[in-house]
C-alpha atoms as a PDB file:
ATOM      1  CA  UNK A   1       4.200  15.470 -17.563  1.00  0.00           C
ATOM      2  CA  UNK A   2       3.134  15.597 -13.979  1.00  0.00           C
ATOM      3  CA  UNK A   3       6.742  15.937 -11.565  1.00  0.00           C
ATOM      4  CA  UNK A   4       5.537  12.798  -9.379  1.00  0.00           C
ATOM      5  CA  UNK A   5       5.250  10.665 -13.044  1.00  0.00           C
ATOM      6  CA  UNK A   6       8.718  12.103 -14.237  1.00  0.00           C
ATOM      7  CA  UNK A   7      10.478  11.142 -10.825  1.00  0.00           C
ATOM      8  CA  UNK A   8       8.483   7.643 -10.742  1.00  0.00           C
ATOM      9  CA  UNK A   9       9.933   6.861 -14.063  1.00  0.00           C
ATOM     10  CA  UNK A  10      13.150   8.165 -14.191  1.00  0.00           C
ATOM     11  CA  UNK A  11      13.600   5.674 -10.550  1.00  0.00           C
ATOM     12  CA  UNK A  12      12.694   3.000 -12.517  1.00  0.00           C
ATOM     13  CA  UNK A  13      14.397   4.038 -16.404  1.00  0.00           C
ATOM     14  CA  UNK A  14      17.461   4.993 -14.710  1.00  0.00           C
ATOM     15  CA  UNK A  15      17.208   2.243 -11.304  1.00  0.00           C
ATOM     16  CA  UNK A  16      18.864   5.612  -9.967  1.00  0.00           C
ATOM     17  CA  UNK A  17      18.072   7.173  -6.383  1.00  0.00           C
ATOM     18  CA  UNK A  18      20.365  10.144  -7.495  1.00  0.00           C
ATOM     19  CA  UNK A  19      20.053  13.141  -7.578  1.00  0.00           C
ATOM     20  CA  UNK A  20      22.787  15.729  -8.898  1.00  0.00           C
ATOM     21  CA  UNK A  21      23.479  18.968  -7.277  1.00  0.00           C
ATOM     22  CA  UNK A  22      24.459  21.924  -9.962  1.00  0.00           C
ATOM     23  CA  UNK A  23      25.991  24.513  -7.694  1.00  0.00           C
ATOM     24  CA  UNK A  24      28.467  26.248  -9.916  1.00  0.00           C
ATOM     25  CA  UNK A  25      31.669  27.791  -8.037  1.00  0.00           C
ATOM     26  CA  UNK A  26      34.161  29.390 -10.854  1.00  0.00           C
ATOM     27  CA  UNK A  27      36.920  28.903  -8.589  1.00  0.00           C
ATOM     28  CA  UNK A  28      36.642  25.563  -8.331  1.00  0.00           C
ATOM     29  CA  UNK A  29      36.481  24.693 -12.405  1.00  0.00           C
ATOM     30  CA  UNK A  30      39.160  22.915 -14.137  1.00  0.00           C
ATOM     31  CA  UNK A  31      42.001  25.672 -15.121  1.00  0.00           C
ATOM     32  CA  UNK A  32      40.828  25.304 -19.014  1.00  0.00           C
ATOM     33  CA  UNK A  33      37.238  26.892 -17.817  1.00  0.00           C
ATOM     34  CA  UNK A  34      37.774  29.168 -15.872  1.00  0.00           C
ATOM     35  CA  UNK A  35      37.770  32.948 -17.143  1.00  0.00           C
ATOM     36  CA  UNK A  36      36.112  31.535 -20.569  1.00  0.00           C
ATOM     37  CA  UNK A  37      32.803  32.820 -22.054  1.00  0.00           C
ATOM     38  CA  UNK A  38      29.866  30.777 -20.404  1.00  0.00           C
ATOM     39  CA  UNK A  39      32.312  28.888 -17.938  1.00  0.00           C
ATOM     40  CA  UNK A  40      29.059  28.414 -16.292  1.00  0.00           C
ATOM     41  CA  UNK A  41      27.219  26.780 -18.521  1.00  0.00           C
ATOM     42  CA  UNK A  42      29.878  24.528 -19.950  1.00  0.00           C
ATOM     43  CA  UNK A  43      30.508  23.381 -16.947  1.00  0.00           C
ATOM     44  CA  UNK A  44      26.962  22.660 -15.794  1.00  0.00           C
ATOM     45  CA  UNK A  45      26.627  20.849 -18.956  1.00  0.00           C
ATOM     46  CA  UNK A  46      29.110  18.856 -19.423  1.00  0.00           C
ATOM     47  CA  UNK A  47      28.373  17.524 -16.079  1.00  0.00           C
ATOM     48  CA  UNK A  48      24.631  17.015 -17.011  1.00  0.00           C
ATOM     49  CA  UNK A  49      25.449  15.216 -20.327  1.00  0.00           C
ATOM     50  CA  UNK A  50      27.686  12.987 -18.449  1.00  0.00           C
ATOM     51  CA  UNK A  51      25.937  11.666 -15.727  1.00  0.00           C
ATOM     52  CA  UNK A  52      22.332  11.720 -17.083  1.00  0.00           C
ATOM     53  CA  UNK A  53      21.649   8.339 -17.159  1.00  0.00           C
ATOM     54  CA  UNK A  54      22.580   7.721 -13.733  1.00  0.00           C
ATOM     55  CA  UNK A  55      20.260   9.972 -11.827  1.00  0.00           C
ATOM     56  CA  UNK A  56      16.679  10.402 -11.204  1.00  0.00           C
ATOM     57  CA  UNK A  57      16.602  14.277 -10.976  1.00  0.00           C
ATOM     58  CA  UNK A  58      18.922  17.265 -11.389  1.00  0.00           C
ATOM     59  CA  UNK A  59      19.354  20.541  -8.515  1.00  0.00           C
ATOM     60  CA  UNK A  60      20.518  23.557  -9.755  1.00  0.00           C
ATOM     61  CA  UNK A  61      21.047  26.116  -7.002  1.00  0.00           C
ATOM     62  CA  UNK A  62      19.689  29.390  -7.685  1.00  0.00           C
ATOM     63  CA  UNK A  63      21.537  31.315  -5.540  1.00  0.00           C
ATOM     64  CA  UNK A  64      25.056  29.969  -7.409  1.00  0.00           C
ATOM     65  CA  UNK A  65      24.222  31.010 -10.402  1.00  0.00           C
ATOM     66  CA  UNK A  66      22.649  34.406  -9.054  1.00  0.00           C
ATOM     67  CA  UNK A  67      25.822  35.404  -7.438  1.00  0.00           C
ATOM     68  CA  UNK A  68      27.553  34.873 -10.508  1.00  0.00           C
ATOM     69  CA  UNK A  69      24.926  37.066 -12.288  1.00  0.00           C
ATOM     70  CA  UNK A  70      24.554  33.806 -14.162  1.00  0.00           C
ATOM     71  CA  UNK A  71      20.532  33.567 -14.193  1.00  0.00           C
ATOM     72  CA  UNK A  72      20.966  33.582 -18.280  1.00  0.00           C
ATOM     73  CA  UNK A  73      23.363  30.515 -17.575  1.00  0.00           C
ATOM     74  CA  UNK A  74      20.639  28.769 -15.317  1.00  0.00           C
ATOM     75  CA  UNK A  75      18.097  28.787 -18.152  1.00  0.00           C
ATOM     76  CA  UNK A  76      19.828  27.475 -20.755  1.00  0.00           C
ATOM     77  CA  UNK A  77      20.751  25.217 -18.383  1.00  0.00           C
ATOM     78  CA  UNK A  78      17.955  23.954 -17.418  1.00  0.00           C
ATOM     79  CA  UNK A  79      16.499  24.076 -21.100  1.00  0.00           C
ATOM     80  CA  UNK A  80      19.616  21.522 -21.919  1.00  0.00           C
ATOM     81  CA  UNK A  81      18.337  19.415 -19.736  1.00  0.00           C
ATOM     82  CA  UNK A  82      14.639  18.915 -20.566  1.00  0.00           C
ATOM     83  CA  UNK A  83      15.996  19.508 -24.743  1.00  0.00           C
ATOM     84  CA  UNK A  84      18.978  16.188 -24.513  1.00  0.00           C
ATOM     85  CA  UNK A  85      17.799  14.507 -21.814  1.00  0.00           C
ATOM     86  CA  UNK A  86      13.567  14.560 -21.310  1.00  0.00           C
ATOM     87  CA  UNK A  87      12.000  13.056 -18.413  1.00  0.00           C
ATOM     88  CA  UNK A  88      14.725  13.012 -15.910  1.00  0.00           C
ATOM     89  CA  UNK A  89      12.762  16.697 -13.530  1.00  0.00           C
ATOM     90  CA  UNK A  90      14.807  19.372 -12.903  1.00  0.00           C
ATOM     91  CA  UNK A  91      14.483  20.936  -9.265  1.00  0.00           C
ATOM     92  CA  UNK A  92      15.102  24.417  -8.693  1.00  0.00           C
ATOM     93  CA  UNK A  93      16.749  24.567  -5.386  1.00  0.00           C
ATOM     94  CA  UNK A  94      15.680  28.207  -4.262  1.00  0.00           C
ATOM     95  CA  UNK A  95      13.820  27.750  -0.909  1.00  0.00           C
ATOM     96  CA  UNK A  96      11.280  29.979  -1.346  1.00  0.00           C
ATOM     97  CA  UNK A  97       8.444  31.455   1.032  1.00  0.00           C
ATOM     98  CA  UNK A  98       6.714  34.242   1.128  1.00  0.00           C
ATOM     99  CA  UNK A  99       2.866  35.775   1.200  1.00  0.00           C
ATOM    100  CA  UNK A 100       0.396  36.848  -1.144  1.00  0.00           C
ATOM    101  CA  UNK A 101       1.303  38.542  -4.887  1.00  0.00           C
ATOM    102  CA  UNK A 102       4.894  38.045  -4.000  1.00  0.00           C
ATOM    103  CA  UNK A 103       4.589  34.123  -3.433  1.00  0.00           C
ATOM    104  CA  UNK A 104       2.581  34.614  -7.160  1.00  0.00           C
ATOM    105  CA  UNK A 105       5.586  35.619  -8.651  1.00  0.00           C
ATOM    106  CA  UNK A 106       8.077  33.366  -6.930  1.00  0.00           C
ATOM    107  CA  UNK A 107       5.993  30.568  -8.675  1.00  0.00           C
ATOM    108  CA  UNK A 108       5.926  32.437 -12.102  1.00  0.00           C
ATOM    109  CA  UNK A 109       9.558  32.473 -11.845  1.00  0.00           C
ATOM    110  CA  UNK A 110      10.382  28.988 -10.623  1.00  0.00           C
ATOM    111  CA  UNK A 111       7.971  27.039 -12.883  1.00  0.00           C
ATOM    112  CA  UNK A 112       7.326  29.799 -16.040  1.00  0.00           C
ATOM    113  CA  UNK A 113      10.830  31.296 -16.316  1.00  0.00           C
ATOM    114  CA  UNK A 114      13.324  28.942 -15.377  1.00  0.00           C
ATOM    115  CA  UNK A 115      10.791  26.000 -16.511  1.00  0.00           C
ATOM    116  CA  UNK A 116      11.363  23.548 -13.372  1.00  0.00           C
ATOM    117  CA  UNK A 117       9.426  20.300 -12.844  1.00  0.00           C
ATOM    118  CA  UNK A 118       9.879  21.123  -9.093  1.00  0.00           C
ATOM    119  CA  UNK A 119      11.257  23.654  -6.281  1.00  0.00           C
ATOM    120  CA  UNK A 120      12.193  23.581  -3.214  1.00  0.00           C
ATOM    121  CA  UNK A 121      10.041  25.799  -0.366  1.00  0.00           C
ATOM    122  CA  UNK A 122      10.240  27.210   2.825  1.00  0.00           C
ATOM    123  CA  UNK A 123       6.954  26.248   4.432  1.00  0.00           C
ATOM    124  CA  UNK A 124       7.113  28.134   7.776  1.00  0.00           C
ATOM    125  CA  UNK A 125       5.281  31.393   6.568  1.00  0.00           C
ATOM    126  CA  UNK A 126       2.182  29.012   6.328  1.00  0.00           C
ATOM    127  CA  UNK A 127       0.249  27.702   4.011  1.00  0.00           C
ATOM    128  CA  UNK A 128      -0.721  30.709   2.488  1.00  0.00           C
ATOM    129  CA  UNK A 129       2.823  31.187   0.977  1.00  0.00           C
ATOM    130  CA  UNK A 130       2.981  27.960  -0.703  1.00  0.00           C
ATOM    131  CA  UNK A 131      -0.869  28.101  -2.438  1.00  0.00           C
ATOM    132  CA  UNK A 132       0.494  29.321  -5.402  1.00  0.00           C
ATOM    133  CA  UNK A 133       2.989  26.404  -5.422  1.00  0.00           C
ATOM    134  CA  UNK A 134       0.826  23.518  -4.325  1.00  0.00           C
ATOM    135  CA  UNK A 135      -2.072  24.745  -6.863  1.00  0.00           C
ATOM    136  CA  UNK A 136       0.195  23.600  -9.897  1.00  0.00           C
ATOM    137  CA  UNK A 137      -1.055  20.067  -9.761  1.00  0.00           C
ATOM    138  CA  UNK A 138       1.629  19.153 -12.164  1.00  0.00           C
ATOM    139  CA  UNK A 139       4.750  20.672 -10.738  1.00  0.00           C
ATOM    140  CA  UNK A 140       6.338  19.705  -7.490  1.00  0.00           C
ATOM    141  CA  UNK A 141       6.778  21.159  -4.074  1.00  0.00           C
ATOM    142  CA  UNK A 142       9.733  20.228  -2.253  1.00  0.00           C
ATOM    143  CA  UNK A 143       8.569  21.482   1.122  1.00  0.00           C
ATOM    144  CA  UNK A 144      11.699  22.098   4.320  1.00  0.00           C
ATOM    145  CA  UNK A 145      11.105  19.606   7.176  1.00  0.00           C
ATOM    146  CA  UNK A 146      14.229  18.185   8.873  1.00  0.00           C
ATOM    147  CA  UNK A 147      17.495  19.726   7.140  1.00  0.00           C
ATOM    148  CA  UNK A 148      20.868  18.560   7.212  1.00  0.00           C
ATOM    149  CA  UNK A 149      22.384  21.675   8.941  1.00  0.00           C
ATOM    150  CA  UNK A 150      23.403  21.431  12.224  1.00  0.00           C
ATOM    151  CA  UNK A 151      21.607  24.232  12.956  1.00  0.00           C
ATOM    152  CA  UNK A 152      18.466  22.890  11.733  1.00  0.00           C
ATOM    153  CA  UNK A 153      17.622  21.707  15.171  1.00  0.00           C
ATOM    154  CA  UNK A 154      17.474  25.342  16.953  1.00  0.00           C
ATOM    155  CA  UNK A 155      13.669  25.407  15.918  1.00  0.00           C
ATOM    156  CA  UNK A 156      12.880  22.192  13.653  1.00  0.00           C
ATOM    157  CA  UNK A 157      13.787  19.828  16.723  1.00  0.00           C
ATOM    158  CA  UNK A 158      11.598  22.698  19.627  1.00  0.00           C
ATOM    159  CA  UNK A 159       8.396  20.415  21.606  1.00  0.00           C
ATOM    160  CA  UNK A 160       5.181  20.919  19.891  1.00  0.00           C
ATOM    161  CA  UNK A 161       2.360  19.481  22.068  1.00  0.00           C
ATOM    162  CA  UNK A 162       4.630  16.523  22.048  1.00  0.00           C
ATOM    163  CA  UNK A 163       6.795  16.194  19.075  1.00  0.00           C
ATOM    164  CA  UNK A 164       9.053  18.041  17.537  1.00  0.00           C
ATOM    165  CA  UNK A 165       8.254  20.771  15.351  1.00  0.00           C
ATOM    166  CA  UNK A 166       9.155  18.912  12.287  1.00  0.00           C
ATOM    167  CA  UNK A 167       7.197  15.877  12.779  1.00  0.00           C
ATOM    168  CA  UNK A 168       4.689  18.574  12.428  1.00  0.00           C
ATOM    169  CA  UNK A 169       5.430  20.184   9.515  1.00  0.00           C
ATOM    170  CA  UNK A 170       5.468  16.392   8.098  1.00  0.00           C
ATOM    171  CA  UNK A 171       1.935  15.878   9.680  1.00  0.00           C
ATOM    172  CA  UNK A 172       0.551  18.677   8.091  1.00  0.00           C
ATOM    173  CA  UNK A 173       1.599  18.538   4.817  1.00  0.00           C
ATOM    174  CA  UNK A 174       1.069  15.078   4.870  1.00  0.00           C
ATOM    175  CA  UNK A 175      -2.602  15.534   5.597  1.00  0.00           C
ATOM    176  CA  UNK A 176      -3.562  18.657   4.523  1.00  0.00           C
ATOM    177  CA  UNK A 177      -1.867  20.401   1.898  1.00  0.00           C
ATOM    178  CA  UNK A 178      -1.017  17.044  -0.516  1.00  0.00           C
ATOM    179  CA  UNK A 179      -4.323  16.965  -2.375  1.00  0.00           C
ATOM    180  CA  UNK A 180      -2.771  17.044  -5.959  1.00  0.00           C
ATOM    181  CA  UNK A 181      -0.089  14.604  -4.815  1.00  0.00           C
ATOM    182  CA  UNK A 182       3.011  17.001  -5.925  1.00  0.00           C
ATOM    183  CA  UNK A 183       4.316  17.359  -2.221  1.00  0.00           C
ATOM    184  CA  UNK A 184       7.655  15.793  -1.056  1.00  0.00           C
ATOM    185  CA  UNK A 185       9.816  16.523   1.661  1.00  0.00           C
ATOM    186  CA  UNK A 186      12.870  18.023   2.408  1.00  0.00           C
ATOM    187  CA  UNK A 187      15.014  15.470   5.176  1.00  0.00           C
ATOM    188  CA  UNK A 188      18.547  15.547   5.688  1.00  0.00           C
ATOM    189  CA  UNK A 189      20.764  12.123   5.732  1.00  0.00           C
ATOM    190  CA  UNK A 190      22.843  13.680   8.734  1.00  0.00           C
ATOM    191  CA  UNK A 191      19.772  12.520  10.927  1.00  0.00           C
ATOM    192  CA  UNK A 192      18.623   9.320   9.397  1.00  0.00           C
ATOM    193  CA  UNK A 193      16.649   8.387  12.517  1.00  0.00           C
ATOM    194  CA  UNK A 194      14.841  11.611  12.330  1.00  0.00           C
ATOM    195  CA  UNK A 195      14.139  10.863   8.648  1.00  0.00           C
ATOM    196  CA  UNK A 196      12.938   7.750   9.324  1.00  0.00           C
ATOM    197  CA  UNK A 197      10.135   9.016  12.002  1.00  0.00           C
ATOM    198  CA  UNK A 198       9.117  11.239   8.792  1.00  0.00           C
ATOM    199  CA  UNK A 199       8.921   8.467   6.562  1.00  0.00           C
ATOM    200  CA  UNK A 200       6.569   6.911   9.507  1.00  0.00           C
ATOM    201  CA  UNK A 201       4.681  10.009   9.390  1.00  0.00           C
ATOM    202  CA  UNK A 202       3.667  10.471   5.807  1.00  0.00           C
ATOM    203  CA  UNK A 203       3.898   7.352   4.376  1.00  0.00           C
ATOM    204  CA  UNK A 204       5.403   6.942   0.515  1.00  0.00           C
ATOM    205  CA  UNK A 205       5.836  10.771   0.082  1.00  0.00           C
ATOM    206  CA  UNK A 206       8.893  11.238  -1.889  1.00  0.00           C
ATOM    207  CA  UNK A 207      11.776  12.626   0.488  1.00  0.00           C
ATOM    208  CA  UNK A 208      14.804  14.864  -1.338  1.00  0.00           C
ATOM    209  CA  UNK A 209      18.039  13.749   0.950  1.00  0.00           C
ATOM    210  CA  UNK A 210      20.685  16.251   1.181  1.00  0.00           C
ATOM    211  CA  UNK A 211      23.803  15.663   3.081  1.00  0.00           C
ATOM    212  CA  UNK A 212      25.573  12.556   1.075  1.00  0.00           C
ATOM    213  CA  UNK A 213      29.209  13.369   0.213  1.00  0.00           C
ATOM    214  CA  UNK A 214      30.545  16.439   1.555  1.00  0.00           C
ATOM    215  CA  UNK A 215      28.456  16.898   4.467  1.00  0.00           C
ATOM    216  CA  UNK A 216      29.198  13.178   5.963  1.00  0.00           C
ATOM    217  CA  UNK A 217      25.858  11.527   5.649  1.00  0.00           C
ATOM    218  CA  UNK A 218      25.491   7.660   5.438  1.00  0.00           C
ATOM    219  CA  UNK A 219      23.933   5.929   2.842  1.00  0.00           C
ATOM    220  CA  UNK A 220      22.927   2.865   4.258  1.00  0.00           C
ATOM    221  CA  UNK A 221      21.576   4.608   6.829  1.00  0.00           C
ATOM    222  CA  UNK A 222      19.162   6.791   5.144  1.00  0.00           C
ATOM    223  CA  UNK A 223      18.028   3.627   3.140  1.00  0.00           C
ATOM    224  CA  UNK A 224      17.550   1.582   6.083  1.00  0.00           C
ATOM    225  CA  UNK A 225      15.023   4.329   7.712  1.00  0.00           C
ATOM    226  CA  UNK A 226      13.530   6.303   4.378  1.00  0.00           C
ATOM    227  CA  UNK A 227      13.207   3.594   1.331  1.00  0.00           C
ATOM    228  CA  UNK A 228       9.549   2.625   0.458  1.00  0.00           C
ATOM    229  CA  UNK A 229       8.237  -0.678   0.357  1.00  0.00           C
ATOM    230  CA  UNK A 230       9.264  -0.592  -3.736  1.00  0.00           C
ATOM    231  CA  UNK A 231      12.520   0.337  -2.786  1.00  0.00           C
ATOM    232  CA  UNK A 232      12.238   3.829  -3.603  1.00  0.00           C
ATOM    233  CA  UNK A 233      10.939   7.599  -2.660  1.00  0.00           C
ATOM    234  CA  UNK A 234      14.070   8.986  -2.030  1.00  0.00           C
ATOM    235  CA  UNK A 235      16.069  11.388  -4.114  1.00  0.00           C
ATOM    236  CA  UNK A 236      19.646  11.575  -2.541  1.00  0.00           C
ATOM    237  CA  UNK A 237      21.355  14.564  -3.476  1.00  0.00           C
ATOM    238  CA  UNK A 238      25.087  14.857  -3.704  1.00  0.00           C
ATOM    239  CA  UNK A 239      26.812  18.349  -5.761  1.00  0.00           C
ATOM    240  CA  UNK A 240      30.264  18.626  -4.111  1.00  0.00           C
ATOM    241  CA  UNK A 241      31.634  15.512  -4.003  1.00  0.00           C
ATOM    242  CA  UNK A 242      29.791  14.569  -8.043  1.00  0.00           C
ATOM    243  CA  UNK A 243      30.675  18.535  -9.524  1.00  0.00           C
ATOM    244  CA  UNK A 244      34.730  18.658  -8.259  1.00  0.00           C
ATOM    245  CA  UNK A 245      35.671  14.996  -8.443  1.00  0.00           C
ATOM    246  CA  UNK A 246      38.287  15.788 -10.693  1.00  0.00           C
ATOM    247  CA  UNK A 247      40.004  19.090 -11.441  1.00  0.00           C
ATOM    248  CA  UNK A 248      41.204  18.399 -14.857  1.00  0.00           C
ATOM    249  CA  UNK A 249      40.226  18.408 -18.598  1.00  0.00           C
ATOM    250  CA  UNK A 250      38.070  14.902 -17.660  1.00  0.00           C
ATOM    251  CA  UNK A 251      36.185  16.646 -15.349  1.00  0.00           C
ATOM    252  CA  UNK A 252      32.993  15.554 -16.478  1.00  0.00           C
ATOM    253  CA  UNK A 253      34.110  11.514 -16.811  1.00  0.00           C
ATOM    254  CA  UNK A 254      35.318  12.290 -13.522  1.00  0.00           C
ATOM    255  CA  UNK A 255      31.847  13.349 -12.196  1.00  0.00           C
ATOM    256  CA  UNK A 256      30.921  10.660 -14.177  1.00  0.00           C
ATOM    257  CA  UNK A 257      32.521   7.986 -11.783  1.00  0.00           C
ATOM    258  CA  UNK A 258      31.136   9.738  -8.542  1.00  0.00           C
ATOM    259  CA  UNK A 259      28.122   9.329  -9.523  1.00  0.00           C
ATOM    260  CA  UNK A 260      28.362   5.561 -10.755  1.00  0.00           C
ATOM    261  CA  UNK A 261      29.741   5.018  -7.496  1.00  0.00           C
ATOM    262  CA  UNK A 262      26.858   6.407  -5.553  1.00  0.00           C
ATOM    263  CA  UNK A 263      24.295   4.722  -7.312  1.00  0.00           C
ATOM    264  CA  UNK A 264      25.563   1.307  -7.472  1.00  0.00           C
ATOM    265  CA  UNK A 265      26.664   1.984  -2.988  1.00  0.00           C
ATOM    266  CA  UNK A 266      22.818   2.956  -3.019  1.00  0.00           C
ATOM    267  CA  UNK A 267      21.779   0.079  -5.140  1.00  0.00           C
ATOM    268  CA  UNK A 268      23.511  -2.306  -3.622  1.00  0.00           C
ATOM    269  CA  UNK A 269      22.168  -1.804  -0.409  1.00  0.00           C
ATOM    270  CA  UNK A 270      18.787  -1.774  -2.195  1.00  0.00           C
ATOM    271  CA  UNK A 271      19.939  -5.402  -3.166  1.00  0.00           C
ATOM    272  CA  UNK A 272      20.282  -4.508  -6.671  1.00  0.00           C
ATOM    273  CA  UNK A 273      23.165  -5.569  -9.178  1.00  0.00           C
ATOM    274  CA  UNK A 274      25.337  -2.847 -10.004  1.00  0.00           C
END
């Protein structure tokens, strides 16, 4: 199924705007995980079986598991996911970019090994670098515009002929590089009014929000300036504060509750019952 048609329906199956961050940190799993065959894995799934009917997408981040020398882990993983729970996409979170054969094979690997619906891309190398992404009409490209960093500013924010660099980047995807529809954004909820001038920019465009949780960003906010008339195209991402909620045996009904309590904050200010 096309990523766009998985994400549409898993908004509406699920009435979920959440997305679930998999970032995997050993030293952070409950003490009856850690130093156990597949830690990894149990984790990640236990967390995935819990809290799949809350979300509209899954993030696994690439470099977590690669660290770990997990990549076996991140297959399976992401296997689990699309085996128990079809339909709800599974973004790999790898930021890619690059040029020519290489750019190839970052695509081979994103959408033929690990089998994502989706990944997310570094777009600054031009468009070039992304043509092997954007030509799979049925998998999505999850392109960099305004990120939640603090640091994101140092270029993304610089004057080009009159708006920032980013607004840009959203102009040009927008218009030029979206002609299978599998584009969305990257736009962080530490700058809602910034992610609201990119909703402005390229209309219902899906928008992945990072920043929700750990990094401080407000929920209201982001809906007030990036919901669609339909009262969706956003996928708000939280890992942190959903993955480590609790440090015990319940760690996943723990996760669990996180996540309940993010999508009903999100649908209630959506003006939807919990």
């Amino acid at each position: 199924m096309h990523f766009m048609q998985s994400l549409e329906q898993a908004w509406a199956k699920y009435h979920s705007l959440v997305c679930v961050g998999l970032d995997p940190e050993p030293a952070k799993f409950p003490t009856h995980l850690k130093g156990t065959p597949d830690a990894v894995f149990a984790f990640c799934a236990a967390i995935v079986d819990a809290t799949a009917d809350l979300v509209c997408a899954f993030k696994p981040q690439i470099a977590h598991f690669a660290a770990l020398r997990a990549e076996d882990a991140l297959e399976r993983l992401i296997a689990h996911i699309h085996d128990r729970h079809p339909g709800i996409p599974v973004i790999l979170d790898a930021k890619r970019g690059d040029i020519g054969s290489t750019a190839q094979h970052y695509a081979a690997e994103a959408f033929e090994r690990y089998r994502a619906d989706a990944v997310t891309l570094n777009p600054y190398l031009g468009r070039d670098s992304i043509a092997p992404f954007l030509e799979r009409a049925d998998k999505g490209a999850i392109l960099l515009c305004r990120t939640s960093n603090p640091g994101g500013a140092d270029f993304q924010a610089l004057d080009c002929g009159g708006a920032p660099l980013y607004l840009r980047v959203a102009e040009t995807i927008a218009r030029d590089w979206n002609g299978h529809g599998n584009c969305a954004l990257v736009t962080g909820a530490t700058w809602p009014e910034e992610l609201g001038m990119v909703r402005d920019v390229v209309g219902d465009m899906p928008l992945l929000v990072p920043g929700i949780g750990a990094q401080g960003g407000d929920v209201e906010a982001v809906l007030k300036h990036g919901i669609t008339a339909n009262g969706t195209g956003l996928m708000i991402s939280s890992s942190r504060a959903i993955l480590y909620a609790g440090s015990g045996e319940d760690f996943a009904q723990a996760a669990r509750a996180a996540a309940t309590e993010l999508r009903d904050t999100i649908n209630r200010h959506r003006g939807l019952a919990a």
